[in-house]
C-alpha atoms as a PDB file:
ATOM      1  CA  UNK A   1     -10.988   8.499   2.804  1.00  0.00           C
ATOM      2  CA  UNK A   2      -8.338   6.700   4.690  1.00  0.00           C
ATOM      3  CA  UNK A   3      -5.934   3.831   3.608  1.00  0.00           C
ATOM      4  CA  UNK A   4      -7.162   0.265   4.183  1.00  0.00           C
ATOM      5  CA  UNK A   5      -3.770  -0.598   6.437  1.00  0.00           C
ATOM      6  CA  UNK A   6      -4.461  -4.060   7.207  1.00  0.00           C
ATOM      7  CA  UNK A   7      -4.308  -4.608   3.368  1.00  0.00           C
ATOM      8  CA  UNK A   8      -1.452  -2.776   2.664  1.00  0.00           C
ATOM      9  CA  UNK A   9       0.504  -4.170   5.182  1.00  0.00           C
ATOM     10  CA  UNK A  10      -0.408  -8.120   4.190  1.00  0.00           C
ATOM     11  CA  UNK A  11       0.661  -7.187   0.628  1.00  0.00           C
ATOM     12  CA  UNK A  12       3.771  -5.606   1.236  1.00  0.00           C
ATOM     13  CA  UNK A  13       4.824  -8.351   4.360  1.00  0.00           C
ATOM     14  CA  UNK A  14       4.269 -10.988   2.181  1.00  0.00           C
ATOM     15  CA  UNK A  15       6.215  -9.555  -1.137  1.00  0.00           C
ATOM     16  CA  UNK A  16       8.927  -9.273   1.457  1.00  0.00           C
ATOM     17  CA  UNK A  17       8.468 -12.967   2.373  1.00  0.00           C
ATOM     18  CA  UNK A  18       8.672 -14.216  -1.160  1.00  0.00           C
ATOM     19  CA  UNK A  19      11.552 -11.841  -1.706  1.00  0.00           C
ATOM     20  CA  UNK A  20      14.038 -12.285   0.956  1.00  0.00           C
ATOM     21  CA  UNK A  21      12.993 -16.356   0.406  1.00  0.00           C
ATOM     22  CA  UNK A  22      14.193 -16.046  -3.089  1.00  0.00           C
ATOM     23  CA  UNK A  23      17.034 -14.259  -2.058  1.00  0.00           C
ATOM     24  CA  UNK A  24      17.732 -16.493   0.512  1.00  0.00           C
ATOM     25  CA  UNK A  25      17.741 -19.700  -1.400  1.00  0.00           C
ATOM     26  CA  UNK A  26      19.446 -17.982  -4.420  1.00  0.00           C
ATOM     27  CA  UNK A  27      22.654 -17.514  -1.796  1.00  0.00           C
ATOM     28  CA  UNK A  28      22.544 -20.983  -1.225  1.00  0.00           C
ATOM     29  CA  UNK A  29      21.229 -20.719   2.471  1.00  0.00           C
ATOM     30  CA  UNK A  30      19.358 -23.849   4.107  1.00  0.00           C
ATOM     31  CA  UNK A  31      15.937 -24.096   3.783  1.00  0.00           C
ATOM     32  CA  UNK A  32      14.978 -23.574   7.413  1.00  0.00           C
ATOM     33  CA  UNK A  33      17.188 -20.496   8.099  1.00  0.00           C
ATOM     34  CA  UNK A  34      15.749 -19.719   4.914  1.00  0.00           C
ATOM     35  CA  UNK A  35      12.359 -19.614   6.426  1.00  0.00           C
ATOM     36  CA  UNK A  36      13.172 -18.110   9.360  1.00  0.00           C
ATOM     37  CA  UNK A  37      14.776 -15.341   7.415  1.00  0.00           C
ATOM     38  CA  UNK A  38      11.502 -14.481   5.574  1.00  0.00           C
ATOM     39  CA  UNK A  39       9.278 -14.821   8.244  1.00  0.00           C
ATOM     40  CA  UNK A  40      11.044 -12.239  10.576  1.00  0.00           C
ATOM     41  CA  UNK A  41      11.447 -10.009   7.505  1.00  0.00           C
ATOM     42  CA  UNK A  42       7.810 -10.280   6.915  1.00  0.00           C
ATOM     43  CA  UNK A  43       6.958  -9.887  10.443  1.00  0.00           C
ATOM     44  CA  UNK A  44       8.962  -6.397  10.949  1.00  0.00           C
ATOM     45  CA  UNK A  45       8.025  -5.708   7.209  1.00  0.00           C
ATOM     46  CA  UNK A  46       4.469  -6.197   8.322  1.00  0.00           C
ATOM     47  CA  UNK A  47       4.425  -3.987  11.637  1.00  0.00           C
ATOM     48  CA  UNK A  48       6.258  -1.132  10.238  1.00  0.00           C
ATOM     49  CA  UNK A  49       3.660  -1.121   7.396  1.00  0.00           C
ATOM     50  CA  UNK A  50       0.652  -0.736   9.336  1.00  0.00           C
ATOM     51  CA  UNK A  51       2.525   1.601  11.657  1.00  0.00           C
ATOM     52  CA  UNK A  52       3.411   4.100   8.311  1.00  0.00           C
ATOM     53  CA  UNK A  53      -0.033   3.388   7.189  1.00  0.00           C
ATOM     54  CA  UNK A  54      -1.312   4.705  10.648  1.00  0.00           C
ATOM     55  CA  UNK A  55       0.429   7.578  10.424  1.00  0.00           C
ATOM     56  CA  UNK A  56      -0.529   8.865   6.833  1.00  0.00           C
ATOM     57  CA  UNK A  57      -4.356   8.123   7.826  1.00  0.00           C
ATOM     58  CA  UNK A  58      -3.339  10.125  11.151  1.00  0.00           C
ATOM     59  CA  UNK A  59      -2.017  13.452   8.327  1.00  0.00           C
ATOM     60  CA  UNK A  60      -4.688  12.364   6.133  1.00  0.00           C
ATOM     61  CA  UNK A  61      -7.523  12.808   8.095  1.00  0.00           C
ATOM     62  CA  UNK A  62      -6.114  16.145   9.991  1.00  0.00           C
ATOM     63  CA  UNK A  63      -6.018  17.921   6.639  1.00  0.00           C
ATOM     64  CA  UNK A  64      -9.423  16.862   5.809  1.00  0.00           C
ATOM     65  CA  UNK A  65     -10.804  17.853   8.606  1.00  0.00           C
ATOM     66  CA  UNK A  66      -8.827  21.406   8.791  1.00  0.00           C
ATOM     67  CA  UNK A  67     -10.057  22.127   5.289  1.00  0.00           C
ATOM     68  CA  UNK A  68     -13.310  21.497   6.248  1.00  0.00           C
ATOM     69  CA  UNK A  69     -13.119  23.677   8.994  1.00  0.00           C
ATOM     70  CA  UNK A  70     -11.642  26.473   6.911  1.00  0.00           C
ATOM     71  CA  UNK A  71     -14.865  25.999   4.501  1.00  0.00           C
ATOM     72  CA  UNK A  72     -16.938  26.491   7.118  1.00  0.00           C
ATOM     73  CA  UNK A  73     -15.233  29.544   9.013  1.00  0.00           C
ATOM     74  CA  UNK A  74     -15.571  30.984   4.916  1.00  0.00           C
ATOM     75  CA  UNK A  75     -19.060  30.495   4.692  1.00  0.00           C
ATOM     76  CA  UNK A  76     -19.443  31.834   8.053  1.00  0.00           C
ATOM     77  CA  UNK A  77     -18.008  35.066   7.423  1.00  0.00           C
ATOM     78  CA  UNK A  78     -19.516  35.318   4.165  1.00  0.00           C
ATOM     79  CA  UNK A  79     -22.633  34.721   5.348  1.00  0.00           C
ATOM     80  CA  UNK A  80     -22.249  37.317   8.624  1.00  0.00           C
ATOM     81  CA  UNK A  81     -21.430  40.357   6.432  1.00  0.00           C
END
């Protein structure tokens, strides 16, 4: 069953918001750099989530699918002799 990566990659973009906004204002940083900070953190956080995602659905999926094809080939030659 693959990952839901739209989820994921909300969750984890906007934990990154929240966290380099806290960071930011903890350093003393203005509030609008401050925001514009998190929000291209959150962006990039965001894309390269659902990109990873992507890919471990990608290796996820091949490996079900070759196992399945091995239990069939099995069965196939079990069957046969």
């Amino acid at each position: 069953m693959p990952l839901n990566d739209k989820a994921i990659s909300i969750s984890t973009a906007v934990m990154c918001f929240f966290g380099v906004a806290a960071v930011s204002g903890i350093r003393g940083v203005s509030s609008f750099a401050c925001c514009k900070r998190a929000l291209a953190a959150a962006v990039i956080m965001y894309i390269a989530t659902l990109l990873v995602v992507k890919i471990i659905n990608a290796i996820l999926i091949n490996a079900m699918v070759n196992s399945q094809m091995n239990q069939h080939k099995g069965t196939a030659n079990d069957s046969g002799n």
